[in-house]
C-alpha atoms as a PDB file:
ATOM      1  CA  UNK A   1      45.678  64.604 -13.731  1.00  0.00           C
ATOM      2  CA  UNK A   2      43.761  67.391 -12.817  1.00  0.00           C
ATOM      3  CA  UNK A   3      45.049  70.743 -13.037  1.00  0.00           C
ATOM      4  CA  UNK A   4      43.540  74.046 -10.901  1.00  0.00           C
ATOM      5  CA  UNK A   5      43.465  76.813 -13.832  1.00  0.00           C
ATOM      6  CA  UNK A   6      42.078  79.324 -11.277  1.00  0.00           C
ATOM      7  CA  UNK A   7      41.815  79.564  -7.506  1.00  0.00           C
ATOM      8  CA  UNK A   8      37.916  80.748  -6.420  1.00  0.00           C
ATOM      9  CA  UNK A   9      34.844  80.049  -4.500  1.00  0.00           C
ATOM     10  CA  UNK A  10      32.404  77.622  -5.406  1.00  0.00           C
ATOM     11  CA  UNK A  11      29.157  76.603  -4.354  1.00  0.00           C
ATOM     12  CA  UNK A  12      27.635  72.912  -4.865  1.00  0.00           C
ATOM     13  CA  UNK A  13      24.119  71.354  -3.610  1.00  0.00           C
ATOM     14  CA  UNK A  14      24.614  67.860  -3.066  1.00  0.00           C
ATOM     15  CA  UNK A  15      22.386  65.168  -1.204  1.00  0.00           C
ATOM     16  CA  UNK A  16      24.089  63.865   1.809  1.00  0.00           C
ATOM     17  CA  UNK A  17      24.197  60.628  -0.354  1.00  0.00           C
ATOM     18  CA  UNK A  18      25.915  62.355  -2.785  1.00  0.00           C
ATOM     19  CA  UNK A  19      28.284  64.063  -0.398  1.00  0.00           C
ATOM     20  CA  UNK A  20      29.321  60.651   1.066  1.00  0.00           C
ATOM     21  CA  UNK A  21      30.516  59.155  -2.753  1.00  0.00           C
ATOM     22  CA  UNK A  22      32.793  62.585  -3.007  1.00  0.00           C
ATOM     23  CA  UNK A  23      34.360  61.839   0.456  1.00  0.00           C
ATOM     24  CA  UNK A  24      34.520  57.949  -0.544  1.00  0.00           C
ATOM     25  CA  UNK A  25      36.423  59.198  -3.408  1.00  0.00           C
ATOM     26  CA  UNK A  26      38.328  61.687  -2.243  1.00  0.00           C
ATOM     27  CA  UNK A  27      39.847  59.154   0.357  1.00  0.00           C
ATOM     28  CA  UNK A  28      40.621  56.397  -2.435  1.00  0.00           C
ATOM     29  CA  UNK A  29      43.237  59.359  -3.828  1.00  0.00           C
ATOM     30  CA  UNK A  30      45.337  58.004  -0.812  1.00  0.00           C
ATOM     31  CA  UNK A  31      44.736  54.620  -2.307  1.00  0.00           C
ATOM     32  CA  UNK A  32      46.647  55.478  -5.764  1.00  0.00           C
ATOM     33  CA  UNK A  33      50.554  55.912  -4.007  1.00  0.00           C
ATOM     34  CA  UNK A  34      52.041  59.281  -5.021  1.00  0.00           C
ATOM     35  CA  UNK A  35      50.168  61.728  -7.093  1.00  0.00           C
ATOM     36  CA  UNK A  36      49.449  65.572  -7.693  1.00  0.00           C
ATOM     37  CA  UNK A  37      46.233  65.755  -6.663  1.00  0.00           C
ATOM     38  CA  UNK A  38      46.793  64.106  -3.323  1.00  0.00           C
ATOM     39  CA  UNK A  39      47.260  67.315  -1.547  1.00  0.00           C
ATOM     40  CA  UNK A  40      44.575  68.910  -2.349  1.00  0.00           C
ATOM     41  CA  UNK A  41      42.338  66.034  -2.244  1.00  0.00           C
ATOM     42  CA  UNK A  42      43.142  65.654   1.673  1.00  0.00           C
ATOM     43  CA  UNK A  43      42.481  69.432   2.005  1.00  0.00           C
ATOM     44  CA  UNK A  44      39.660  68.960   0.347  1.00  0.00           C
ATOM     45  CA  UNK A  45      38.543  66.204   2.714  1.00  0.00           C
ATOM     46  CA  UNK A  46      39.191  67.558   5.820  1.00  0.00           C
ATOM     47  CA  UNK A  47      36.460  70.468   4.834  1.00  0.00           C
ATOM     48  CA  UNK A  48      34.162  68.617   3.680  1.00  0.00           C
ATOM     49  CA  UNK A  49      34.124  66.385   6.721  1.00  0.00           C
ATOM     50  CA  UNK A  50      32.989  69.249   8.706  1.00  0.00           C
ATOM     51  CA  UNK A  51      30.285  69.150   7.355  1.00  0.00           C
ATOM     52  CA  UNK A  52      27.720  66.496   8.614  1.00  0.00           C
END
């Protein structure tokens, strides 16, 4: 599992392509039943779906 060692900022370029296989993966966490990273993997999904 993932663990968050810090809490910051980031910036990443991606393609839109690329962008799309994070979200695609980011949504199979929900796939996996009960995990850690499943709460901030759905937080992390609802930003990025603002972008478009």
């Amino acid at each position: 599992m993932a663990s968050l060692k810090s809490v910051g900022a980031v910036t990443v370029e991606l393609s839109f392509p690329e962008l799309e296989l994070v979200r695609r993966a980011l949504r199979l966490v929900e796939s996996f039943g009960t995990v850690d990273d499943e709460d901030p993997a759905r937080d992390l999904l609802a930003d990025l779906e603002e972008v478009r």
